[in-house]
C-alpha atoms as a PDB file:
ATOM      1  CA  UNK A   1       7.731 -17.595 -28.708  1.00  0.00           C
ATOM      2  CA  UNK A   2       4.286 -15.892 -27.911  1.00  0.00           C
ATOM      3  CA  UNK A   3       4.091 -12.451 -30.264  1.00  0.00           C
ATOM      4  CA  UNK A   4       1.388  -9.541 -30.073  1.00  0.00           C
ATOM      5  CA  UNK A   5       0.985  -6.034 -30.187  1.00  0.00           C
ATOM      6  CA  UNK A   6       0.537  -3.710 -27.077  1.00  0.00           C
ATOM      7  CA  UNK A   7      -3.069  -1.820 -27.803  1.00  0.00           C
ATOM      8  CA  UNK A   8      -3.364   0.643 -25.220  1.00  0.00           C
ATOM      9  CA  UNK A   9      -0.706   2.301 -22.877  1.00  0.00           C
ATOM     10  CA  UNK A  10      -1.684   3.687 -19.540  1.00  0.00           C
ATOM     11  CA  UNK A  11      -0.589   6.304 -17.095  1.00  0.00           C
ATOM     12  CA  UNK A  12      -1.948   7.365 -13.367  1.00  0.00           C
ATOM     13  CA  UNK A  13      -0.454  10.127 -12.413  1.00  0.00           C
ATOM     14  CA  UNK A  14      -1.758  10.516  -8.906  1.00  0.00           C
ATOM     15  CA  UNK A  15      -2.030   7.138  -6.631  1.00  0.00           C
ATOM     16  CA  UNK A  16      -5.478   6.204  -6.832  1.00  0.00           C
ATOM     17  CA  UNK A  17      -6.940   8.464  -9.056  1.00  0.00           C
ATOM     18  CA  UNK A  18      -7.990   7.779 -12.439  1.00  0.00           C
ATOM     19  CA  UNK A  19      -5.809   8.028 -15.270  1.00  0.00           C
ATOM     20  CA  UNK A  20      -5.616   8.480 -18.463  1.00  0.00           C
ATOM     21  CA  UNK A  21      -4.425   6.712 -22.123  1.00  0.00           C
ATOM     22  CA  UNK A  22      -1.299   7.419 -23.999  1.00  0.00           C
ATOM     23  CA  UNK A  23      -0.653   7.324 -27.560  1.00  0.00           C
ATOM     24  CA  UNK A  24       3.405   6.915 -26.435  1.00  0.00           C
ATOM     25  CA  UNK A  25       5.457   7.145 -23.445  1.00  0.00           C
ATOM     26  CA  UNK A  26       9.182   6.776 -22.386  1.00  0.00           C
ATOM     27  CA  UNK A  27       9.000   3.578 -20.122  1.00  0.00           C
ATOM     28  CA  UNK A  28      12.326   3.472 -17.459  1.00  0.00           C
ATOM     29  CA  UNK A  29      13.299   1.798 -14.754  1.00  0.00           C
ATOM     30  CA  UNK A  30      10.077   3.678 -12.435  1.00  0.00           C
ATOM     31  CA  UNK A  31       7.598   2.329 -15.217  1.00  0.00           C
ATOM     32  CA  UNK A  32       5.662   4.986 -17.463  1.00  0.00           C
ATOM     33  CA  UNK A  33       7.292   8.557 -17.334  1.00  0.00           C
ATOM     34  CA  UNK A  34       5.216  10.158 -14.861  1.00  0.00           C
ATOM     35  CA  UNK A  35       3.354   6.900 -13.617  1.00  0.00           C
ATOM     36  CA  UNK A  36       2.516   7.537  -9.943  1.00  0.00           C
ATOM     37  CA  UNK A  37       4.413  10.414  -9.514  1.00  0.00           C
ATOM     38  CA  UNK A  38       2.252  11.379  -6.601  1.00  0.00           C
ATOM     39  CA  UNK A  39       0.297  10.435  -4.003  1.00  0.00           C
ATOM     40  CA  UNK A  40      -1.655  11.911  -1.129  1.00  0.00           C
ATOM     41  CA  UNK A  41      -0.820  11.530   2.481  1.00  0.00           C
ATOM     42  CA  UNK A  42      -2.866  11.459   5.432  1.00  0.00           C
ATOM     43  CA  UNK A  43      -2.212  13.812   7.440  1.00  0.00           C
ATOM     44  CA  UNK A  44      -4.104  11.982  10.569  1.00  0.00           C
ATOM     45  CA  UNK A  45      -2.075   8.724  10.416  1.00  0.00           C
ATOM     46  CA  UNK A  46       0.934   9.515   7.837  1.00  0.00           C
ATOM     47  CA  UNK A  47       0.418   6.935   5.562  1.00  0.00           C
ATOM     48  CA  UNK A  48      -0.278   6.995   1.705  1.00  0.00           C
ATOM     49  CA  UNK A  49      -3.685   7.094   0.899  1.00  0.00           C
ATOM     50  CA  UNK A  50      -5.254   3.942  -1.337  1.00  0.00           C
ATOM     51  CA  UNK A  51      -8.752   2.661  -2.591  1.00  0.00           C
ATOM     52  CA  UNK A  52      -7.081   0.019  -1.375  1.00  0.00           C
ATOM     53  CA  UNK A  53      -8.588   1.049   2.196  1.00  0.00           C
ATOM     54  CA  UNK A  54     -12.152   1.599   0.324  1.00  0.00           C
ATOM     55  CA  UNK A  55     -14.595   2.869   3.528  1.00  0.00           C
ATOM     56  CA  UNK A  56     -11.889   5.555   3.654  1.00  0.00           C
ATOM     57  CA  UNK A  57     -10.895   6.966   0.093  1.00  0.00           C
ATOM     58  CA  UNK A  58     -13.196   5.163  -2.488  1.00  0.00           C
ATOM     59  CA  UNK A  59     -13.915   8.709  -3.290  1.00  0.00           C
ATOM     60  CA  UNK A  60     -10.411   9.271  -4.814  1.00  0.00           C
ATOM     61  CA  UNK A  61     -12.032   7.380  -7.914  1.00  0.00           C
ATOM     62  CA  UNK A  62     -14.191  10.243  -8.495  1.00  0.00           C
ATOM     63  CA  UNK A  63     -10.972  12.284  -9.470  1.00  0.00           C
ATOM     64  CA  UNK A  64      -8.781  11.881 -12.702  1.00  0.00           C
ATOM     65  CA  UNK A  65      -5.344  13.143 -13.391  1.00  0.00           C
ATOM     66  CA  UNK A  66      -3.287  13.675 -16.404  1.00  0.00           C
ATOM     67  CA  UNK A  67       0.286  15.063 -17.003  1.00  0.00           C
ATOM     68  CA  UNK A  68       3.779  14.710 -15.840  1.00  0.00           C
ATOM     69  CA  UNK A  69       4.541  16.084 -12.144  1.00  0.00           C
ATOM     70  CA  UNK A  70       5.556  18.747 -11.132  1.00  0.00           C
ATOM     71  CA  UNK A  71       3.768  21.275 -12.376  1.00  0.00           C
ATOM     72  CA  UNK A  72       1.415  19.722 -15.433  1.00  0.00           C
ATOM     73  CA  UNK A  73      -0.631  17.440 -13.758  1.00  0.00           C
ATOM     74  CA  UNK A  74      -4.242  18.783 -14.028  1.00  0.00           C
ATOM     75  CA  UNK A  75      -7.235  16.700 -11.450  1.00  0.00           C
ATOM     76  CA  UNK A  76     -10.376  17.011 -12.596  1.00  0.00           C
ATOM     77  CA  UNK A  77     -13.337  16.965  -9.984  1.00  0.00           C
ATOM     78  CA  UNK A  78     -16.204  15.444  -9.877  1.00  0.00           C
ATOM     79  CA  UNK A  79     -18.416  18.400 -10.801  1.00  0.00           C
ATOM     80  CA  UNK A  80     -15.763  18.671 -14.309  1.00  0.00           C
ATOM     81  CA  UNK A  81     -13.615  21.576 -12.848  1.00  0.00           C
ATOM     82  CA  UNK A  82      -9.852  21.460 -13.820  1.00  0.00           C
ATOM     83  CA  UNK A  83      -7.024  22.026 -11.378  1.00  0.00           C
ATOM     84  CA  UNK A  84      -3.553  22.327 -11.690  1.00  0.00           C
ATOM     85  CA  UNK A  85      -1.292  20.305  -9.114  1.00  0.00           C
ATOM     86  CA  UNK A  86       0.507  23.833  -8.923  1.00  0.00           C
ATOM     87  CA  UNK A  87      -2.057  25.760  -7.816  1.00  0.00           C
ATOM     88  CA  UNK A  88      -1.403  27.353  -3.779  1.00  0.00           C
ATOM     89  CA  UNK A  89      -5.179  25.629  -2.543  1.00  0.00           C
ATOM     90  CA  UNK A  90      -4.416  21.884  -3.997  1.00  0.00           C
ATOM     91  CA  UNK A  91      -4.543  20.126  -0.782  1.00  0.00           C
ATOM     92  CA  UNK A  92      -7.782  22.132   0.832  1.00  0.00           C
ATOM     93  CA  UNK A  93      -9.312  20.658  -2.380  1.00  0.00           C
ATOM     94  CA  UNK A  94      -8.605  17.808  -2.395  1.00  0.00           C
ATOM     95  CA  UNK A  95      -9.200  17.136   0.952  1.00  0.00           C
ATOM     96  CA  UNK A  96     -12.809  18.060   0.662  1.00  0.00           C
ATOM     97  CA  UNK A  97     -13.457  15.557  -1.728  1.00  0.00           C
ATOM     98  CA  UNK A  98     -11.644  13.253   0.144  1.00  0.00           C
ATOM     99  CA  UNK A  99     -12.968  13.925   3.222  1.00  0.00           C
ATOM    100  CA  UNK A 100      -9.946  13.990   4.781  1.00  0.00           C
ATOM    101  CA  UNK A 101      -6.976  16.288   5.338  1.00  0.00           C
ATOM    102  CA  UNK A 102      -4.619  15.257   2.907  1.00  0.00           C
ATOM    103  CA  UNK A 103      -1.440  16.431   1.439  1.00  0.00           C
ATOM    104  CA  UNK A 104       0.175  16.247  -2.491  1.00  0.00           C
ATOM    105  CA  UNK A 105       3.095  14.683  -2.554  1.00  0.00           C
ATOM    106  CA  UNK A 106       6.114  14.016  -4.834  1.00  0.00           C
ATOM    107  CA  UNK A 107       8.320  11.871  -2.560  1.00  0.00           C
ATOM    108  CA  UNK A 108       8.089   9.074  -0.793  1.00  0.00           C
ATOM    109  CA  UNK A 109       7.874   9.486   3.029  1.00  0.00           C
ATOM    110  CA  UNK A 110      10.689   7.344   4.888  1.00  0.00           C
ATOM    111  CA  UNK A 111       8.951   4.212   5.892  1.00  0.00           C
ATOM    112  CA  UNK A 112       5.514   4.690   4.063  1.00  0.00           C
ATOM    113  CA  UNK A 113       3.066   2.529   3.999  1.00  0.00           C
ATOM    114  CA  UNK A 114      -0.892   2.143   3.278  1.00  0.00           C
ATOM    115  CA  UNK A 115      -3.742  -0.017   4.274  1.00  0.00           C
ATOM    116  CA  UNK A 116      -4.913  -3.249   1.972  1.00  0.00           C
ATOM    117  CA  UNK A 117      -8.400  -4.062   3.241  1.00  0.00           C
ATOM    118  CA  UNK A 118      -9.062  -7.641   2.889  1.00  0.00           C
ATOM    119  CA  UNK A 119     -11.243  -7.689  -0.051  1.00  0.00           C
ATOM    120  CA  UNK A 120     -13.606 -10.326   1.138  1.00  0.00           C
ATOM    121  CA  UNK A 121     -14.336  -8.078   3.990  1.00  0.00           C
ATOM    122  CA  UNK A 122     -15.179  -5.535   1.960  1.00  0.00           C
ATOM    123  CA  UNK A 123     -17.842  -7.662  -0.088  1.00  0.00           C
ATOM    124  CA  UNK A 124     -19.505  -8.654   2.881  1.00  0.00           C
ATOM    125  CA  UNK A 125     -19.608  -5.314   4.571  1.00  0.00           C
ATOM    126  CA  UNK A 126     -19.707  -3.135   1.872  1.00  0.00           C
ATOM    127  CA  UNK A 127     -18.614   0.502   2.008  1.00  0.00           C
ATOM    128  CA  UNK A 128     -19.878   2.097   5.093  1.00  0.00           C
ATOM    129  CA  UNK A 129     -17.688  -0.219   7.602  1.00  0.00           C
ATOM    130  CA  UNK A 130     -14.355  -0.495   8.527  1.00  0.00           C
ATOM    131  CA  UNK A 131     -12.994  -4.367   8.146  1.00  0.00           C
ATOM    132  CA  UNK A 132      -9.714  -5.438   8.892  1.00  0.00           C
ATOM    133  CA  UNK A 133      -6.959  -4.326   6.515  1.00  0.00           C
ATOM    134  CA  UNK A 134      -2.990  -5.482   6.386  1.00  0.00           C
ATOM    135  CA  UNK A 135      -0.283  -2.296   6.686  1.00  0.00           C
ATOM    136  CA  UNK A 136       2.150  -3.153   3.743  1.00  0.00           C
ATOM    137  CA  UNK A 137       5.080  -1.194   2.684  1.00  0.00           C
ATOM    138  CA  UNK A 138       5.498   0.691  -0.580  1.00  0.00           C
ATOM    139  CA  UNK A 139       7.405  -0.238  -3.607  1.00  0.00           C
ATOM    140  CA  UNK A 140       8.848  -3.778  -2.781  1.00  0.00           C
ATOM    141  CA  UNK A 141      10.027  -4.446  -6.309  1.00  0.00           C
ATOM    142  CA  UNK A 142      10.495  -0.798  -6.834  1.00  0.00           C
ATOM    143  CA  UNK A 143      12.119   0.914  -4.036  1.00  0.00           C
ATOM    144  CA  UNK A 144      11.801   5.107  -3.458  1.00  0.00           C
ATOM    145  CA  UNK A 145       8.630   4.590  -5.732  1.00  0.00           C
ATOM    146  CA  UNK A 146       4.644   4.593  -4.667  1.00  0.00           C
ATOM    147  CA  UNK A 147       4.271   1.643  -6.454  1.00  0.00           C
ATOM    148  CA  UNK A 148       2.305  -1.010  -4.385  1.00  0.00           C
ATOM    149  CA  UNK A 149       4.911  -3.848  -5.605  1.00  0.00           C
ATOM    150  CA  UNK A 150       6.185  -3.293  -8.981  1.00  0.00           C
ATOM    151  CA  UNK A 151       6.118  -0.564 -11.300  1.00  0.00           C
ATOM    152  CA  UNK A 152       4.530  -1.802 -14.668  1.00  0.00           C
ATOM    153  CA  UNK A 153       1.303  -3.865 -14.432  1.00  0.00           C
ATOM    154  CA  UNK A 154      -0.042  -5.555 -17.509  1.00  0.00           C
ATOM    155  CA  UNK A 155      -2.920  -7.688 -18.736  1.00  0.00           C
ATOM    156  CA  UNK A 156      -3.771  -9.312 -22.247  1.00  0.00           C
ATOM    157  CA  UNK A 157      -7.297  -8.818 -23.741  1.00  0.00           C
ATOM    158  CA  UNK A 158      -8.113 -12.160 -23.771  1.00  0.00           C
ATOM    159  CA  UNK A 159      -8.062 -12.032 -20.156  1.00  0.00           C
ATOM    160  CA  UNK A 160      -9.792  -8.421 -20.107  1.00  0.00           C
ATOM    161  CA  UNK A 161     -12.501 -10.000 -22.204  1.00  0.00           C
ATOM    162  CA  UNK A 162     -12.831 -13.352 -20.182  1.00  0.00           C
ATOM    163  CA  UNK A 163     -14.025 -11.680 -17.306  1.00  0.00           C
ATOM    164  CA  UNK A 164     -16.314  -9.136 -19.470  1.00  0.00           C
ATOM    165  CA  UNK A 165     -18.217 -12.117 -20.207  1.00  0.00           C
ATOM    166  CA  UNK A 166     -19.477 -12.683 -16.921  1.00  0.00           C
ATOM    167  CA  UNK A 167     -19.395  -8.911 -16.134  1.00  0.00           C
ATOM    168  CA  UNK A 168     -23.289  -6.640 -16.849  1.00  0.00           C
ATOM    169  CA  UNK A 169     -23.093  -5.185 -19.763  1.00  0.00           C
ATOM    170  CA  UNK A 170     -20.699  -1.896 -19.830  1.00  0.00           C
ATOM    171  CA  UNK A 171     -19.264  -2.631 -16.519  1.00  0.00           C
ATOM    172  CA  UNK A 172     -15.745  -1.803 -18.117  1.00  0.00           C
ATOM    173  CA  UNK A 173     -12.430  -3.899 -17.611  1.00  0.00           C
ATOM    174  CA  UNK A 174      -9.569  -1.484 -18.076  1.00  0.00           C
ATOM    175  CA  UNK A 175     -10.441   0.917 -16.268  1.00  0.00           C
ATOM    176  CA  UNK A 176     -11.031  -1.400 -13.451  1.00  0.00           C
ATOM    177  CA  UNK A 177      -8.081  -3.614 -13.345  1.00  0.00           C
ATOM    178  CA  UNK A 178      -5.650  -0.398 -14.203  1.00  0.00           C
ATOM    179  CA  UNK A 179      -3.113  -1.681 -16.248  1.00  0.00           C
ATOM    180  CA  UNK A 180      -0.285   0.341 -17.320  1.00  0.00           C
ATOM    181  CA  UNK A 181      -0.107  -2.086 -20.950  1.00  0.00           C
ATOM    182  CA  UNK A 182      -2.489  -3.939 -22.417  1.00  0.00           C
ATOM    183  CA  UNK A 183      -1.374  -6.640 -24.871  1.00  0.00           C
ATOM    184  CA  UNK A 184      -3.396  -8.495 -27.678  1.00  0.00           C
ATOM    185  CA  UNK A 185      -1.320 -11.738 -28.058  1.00  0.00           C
ATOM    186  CA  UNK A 186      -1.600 -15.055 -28.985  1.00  0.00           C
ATOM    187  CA  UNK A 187      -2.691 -16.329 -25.715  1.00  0.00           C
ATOM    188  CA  UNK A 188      -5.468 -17.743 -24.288  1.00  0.00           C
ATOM    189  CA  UNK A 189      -7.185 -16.035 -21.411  1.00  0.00           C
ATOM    190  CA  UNK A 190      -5.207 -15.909 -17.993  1.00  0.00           C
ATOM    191  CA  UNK A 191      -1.512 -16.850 -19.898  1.00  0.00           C
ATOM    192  CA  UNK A 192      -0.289 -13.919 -17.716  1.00  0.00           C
ATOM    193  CA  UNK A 193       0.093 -17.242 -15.611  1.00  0.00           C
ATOM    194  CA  UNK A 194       2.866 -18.284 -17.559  1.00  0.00           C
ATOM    195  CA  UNK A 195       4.723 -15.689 -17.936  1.00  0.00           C
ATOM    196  CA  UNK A 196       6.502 -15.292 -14.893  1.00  0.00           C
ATOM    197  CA  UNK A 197      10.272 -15.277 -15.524  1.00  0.00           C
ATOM    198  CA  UNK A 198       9.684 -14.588 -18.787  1.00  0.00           C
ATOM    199  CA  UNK A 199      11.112 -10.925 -20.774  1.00  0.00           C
ATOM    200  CA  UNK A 200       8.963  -9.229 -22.861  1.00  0.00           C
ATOM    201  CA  UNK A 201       9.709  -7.273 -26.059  1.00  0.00           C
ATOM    202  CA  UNK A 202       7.888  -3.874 -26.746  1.00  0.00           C
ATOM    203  CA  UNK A 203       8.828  -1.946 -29.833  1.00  0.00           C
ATOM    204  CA  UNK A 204      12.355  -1.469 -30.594  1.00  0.00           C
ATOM    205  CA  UNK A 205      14.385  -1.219 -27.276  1.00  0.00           C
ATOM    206  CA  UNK A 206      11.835  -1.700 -24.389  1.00  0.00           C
ATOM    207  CA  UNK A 207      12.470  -5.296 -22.507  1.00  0.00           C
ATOM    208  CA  UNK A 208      10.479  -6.452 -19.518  1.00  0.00           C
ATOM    209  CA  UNK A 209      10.938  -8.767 -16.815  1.00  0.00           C
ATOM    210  CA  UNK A 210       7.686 -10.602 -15.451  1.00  0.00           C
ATOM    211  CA  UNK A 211       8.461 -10.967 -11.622  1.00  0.00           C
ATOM    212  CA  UNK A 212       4.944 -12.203 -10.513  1.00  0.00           C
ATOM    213  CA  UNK A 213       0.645 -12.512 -11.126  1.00  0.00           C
ATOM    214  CA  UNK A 214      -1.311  -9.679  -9.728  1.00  0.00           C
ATOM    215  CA  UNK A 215      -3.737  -9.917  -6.753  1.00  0.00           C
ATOM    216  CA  UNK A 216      -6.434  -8.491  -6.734  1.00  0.00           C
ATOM    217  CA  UNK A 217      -8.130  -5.959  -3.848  1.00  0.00           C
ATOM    218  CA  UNK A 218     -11.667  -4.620  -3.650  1.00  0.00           C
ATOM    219  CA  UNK A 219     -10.339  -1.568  -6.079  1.00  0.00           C
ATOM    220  CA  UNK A 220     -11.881  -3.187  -9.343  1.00  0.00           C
ATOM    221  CA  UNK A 221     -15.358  -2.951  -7.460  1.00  0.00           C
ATOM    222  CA  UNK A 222     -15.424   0.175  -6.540  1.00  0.00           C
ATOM    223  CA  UNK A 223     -17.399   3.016  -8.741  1.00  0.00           C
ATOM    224  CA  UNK A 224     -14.648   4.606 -10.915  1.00  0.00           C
ATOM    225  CA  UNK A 225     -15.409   8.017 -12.308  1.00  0.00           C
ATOM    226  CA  UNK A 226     -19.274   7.131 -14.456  1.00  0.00           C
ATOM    227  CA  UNK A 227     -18.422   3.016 -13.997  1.00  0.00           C
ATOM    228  CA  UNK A 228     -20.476   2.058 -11.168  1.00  0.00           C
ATOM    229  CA  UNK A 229     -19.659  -0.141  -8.366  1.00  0.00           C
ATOM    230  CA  UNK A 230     -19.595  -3.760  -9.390  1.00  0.00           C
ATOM    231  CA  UNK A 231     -18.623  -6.364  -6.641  1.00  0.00           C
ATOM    232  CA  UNK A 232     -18.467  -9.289  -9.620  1.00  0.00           C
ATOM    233  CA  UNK A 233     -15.117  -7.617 -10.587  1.00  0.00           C
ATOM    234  CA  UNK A 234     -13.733  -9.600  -7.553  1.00  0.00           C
ATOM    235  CA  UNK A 235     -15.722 -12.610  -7.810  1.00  0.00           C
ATOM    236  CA  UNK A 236     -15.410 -13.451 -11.150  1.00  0.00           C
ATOM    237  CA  UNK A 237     -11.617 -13.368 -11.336  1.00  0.00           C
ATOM    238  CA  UNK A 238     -12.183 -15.487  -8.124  1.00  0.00           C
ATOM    239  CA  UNK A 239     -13.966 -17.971  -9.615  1.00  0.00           C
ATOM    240  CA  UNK A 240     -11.753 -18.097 -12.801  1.00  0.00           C
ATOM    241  CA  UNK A 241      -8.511 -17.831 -11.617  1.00  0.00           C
ATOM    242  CA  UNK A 242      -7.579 -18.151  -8.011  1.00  0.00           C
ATOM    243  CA  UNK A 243      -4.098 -18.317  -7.753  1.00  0.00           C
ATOM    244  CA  UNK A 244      -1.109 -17.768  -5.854  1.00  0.00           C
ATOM    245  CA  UNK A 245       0.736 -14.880  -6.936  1.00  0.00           C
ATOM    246  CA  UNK A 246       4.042 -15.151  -4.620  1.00  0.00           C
ATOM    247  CA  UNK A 247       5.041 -18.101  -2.628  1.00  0.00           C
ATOM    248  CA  UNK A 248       3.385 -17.921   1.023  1.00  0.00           C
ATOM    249  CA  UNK A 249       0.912 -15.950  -0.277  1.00  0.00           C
ATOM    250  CA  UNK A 250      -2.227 -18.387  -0.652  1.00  0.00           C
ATOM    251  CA  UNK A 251      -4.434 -18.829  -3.987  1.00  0.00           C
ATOM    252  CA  UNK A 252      -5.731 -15.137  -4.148  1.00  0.00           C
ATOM    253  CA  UNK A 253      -8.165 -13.606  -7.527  1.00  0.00           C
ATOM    254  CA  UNK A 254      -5.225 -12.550 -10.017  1.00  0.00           C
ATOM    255  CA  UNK A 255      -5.589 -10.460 -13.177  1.00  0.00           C
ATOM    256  CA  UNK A 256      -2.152  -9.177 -15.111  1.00  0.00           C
ATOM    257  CA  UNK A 257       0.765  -9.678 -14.002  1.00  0.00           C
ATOM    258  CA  UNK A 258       3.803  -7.379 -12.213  1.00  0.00           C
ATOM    259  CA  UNK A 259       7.306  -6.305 -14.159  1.00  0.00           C
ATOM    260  CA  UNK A 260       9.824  -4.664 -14.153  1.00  0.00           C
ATOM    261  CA  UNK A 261      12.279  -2.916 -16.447  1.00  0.00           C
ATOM    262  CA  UNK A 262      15.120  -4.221 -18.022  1.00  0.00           C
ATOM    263  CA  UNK A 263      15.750  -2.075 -20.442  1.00  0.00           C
ATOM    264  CA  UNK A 264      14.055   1.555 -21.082  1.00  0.00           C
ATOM    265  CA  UNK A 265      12.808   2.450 -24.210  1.00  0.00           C
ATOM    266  CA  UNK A 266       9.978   4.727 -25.962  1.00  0.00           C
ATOM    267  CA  UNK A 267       6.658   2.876 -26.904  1.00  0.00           C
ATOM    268  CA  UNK A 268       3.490   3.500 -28.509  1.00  0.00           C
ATOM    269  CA  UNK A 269       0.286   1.612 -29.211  1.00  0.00           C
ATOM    270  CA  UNK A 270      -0.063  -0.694 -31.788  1.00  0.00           C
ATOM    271  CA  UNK A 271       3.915  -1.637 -31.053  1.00  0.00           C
ATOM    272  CA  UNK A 272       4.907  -5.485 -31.343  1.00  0.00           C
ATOM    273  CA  UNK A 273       5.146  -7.625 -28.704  1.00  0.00           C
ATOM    274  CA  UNK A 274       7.293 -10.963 -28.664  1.00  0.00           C
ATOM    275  CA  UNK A 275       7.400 -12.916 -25.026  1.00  0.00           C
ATOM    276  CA  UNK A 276      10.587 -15.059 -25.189  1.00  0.00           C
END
């Protein structure tokens, strides 16, 4: 039996924007209440748009939202003004700091999908260029959701602080690898490896199933909000832990691992965490 507490909780309102911490949060069977609630569709080709696809919407990491959807979610820009997802001009907004025309929304298209670029493509080419890029479907452990597979993702802090080591100075972790929990256990770095098929225990009722490790894409190198770009947040998980997440996969850089709920239950940091 592995025990711990869970230190921070996490929420991202809007796919691919930043997000912001929780003190405490109702988790059910879509993940934290008001995780991922939205998203923001291209209008041009229909499909969800991701920092996945970097050359195209890196600049979504300039934005951060906080709230529950509908009507609470406030984006701040770039240049620190606050808007509400409510408000009539939304989607002329955000387009023009996307660069695209975009709409907000809070259900998933029929069929959706988005655009992984291939993350060693992306370190080689950089920003600028477009590089090959697989078309995946939403939500494959979490259907009617705009989850990319699952909808909790969590990491220990030995493995947050593993890769910090080899990371510049202030480069950041969390905000990088976007957890929804992270857990201080008894672990060594990386023991997300083990985990899969285990439950988890968070507080008094939350239970978690771990269903598999977590690839990673060129999103932890991107520039998020003041964080600058930083292309060893792929190649050091790379070099430490190169692993295959799901069978027929391939070895690919994993950090955290995916879960899902098996039971709900109210959290809050500084909750204990037993891994059976």
């Amino acid at each position: 039996m592995i025990s711990g507490r869970l230190v921070q909780l996490r929420r991202y309102p809007v796919k691919s924007l930043l997000g912001e911490r929780l003190p405490a949060a109702d988790v059910g069977e879509t993940g934290v209440a008001g995780d991922r609630a939205l998203a923001l569709l291209d209008r041009a080709t229909g499909r969800v748009a991701s920092a996945k696809q970097p050359h195209r919407w890196h600049n979504l990491l300039t934005l951060r939202a906080a709230g529950t959807a509908p009507d609470a979610v406030r984006i701040t820009l770039p240049d620190g003004r606050h808007l509400s997802t409510a408000e009539p001009d939304i989607d002329v907004v955000l387009s023009a700091t996307a660069g695209r025309s975009v709409t907000l929304v809070d259900a998933v298209p029929a069929d959706a999908t988005l655009l992984r670029s291939h993350p060693d493509a992306v370190l080689a080419a950089g920003l600028a260029d477009e590089v090959p890029a697989d078309e995946s479907r939403l939500g494959s452990a979490a259907p009617g959701t705009f989850f990319d597979f699952a909808p909790i993702h969590l990491v220990t802090t030995a493995t947050l602080d593993r890769i910090a080591a080899d990371l510049p100075p202030e480069a950041g972790t969390v905000e990088r690898y976007r957890p929804n929990l992270v857990l201080d256990t008894s672990g060594d770095a990386f023991a997300e490896n083990g985990w899969v098929g285990r439950e988890l225990r968070i507080g008094p009722a939350l239970v978690l199933a771990v269903l598999a490790l977590t690839p990673r894409c060129a999103v932890p190198t991107l520039a998020h909000g003041p964080l600058p770009r930083e292309t060893e947040a792929l190649r050091v998980p790379a070099r430490l832990n190169r692993i295959e997440p799901l069978p027929g996969l391939g070895p690919q850089p994993c950090v955290g691992a995916y879960a899902r709920v098996v039971r709900p239950g109210r959290v809050a940091e500084g909750d204990p965490v037993t891994i059976g």
